[in-house]
Protein backbone atom coordinates (compact mmCIF):
# COMPACT_ATOMS: atom_id res chain seq x y z
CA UNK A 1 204.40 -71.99 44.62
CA UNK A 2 205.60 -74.52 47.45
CA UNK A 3 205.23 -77.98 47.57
CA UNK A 4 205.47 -79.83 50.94
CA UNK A 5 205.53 -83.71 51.46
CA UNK A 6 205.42 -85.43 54.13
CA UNK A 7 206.54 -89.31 54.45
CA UNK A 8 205.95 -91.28 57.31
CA UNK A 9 209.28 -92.33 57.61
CA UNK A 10 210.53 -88.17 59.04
CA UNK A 11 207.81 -87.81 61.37
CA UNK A 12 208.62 -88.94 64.73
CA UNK A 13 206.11 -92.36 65.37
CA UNK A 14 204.48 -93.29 68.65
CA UNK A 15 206.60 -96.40 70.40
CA UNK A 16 204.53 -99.53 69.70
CA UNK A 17 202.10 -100.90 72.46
CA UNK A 18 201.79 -104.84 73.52
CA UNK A 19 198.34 -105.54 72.37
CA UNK A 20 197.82 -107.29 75.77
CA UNK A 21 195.31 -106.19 78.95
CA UNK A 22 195.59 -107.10 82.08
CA UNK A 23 192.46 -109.23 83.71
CA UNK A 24 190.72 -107.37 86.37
CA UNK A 25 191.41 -109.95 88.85
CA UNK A 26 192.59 -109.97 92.25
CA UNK A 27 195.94 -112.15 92.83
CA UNK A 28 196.51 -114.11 95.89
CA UNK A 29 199.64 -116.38 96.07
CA UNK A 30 200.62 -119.00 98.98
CA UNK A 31 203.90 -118.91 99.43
CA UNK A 32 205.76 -122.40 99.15
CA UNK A 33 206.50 -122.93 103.45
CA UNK A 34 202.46 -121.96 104.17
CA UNK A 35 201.16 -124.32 101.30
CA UNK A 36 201.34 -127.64 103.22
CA UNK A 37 199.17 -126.25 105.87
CA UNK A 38 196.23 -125.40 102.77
CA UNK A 39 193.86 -127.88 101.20
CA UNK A 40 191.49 -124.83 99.45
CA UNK A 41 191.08 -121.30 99.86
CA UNK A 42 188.20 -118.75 99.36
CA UNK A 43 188.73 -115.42 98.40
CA UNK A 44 185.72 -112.62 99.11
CA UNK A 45 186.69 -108.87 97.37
CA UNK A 46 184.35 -105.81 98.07
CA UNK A 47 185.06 -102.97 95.74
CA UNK A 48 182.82 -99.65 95.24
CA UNK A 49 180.25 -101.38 96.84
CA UNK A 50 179.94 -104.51 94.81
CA UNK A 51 181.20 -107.46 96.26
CA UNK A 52 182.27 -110.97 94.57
CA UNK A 53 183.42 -114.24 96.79
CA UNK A 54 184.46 -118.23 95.52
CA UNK A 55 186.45 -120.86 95.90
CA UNK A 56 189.94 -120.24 94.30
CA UNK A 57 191.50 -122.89 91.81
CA UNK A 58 195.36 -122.93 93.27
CA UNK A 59 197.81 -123.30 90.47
CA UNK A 60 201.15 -123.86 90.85
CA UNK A 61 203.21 -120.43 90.67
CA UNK A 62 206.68 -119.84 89.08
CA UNK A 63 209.74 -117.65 88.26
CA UNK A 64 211.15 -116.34 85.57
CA UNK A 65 214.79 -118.14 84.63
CA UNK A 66 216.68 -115.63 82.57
CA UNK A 67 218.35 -117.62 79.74
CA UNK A 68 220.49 -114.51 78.31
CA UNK A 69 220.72 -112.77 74.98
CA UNK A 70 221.95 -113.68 71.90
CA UNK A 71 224.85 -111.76 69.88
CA UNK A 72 221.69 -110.88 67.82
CA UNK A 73 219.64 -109.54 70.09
CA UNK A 74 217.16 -112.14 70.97
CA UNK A 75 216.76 -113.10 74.45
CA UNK A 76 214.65 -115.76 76.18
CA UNK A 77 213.80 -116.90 79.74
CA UNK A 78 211.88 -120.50 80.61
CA UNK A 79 209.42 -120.84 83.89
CA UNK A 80 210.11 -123.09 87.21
CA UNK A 81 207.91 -123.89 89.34
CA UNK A 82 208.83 -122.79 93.00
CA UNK A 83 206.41 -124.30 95.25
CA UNK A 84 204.18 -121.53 95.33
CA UNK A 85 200.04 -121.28 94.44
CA UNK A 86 198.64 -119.04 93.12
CA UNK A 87 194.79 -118.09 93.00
CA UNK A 88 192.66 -115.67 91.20
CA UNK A 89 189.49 -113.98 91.86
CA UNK A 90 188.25 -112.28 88.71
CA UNK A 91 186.12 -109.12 89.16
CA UNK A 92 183.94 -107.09 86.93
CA UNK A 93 185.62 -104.26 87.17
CA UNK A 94 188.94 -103.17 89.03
CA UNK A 95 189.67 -99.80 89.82
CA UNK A 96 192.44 -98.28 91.80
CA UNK A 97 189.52 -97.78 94.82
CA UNK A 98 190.34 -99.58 97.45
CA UNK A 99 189.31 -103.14 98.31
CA UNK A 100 187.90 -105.14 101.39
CA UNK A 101 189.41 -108.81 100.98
CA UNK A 102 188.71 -111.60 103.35
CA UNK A 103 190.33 -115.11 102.92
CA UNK A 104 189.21 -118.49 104.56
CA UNK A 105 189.23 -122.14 103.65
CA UNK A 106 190.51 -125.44 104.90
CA UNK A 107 193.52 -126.48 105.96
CA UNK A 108 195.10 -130.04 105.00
CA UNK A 109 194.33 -130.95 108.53
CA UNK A 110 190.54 -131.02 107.81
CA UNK A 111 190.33 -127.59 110.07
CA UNK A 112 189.57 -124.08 108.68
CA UNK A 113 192.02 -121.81 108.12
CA UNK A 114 191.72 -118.48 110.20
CA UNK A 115 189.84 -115.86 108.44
CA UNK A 116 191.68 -113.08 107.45
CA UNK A 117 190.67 -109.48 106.39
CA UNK A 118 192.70 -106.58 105.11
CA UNK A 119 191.65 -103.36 103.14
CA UNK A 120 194.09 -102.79 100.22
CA UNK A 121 194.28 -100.16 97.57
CA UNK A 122 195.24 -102.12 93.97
CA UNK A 123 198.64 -100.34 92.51
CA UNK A 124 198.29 -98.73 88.87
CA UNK A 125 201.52 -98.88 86.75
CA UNK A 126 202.68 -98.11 83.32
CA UNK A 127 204.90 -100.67 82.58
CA UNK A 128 204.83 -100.03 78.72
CA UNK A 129 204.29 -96.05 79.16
CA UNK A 130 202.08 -93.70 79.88
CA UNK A 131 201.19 -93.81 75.76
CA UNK A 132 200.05 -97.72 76.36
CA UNK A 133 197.66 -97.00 79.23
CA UNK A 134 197.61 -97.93 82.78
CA UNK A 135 198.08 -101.91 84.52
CA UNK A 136 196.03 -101.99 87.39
CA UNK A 137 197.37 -105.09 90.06
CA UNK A 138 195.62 -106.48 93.34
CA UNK A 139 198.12 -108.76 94.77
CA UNK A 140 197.70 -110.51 98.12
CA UNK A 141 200.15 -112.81 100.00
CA UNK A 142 198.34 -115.14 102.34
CA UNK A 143 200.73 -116.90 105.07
CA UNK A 144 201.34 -118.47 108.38
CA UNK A 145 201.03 -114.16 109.96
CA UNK A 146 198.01 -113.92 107.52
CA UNK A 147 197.14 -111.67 104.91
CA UNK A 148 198.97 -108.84 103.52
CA UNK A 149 199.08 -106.60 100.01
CA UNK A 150 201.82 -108.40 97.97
């Protein structure tokens, strides 16, 4: 008679996943030369045939400032702003279907902005693997030219 074992330690184990989800939002940012010319913005998405539109809070955006590693392994980076805002339109639901966006609001000079409209199709990544599931992004740069996927 045989006796097998097996210990959890031998078998090969899955890599660990962030415990993290992305919010099904759609991402526009103002770059840092356009936001002088914009006092608010509003954001309308149409997606599958449902449709969601306000006012976007603008926060201030940043970057990432790599700080380096340590000789044990631990690394670290800090945030800076960089003149950017940033402004997000949550939806119910984001798929990778594609999405009518149109962007208005005021400028600081009391006048509207011109409306822009684009149709975009969100990106779908795996940044952690195709184990951890897929990151779907809809990112939009508004500017000076107008509106484009960022």
């Amino acid at each position: 008679m045989t006796t097998t074992a097996f210990f959890p330690g031998c078998q090969p184990q899955p890599a660990p996943c962030p415990m993290i989800a992305m919010a099904p939002v759609v991402t526009v940012t103002i770059p840092a030369s356009y936001v002088p010319a914009v006092k608010s913005l509003h954001l309308k998405a149409c997606q599958d045939g449902a449709c969601k539109e306000e006012d976007l809070e603008l926060m201030p955006g940043y970057v990432s400032i790599d700080q380096g590693c340590r000789p044990e392994g631990m690394c670290s980076a800090t945030a800076s702003p960089d003149g950017t805002r940033i402004g997000h339109l949550f939806l119910p639901t984001l798929s990778e279907s594609p999405i009518d966006a149109t962007a208005s609001g005021a400028g600081t000079d009391g006048n509207p902005l011109p409306v822009r409209t684009m149709t975009f199709t969100p990106k779908a990544s795996y940044p952690y693997g195709e184990q951890c599931g897929r990151f779907i992004t809809a990112n939009l740069v508004l500017d000076a030219e107008g509106l484009r996927q960022g």
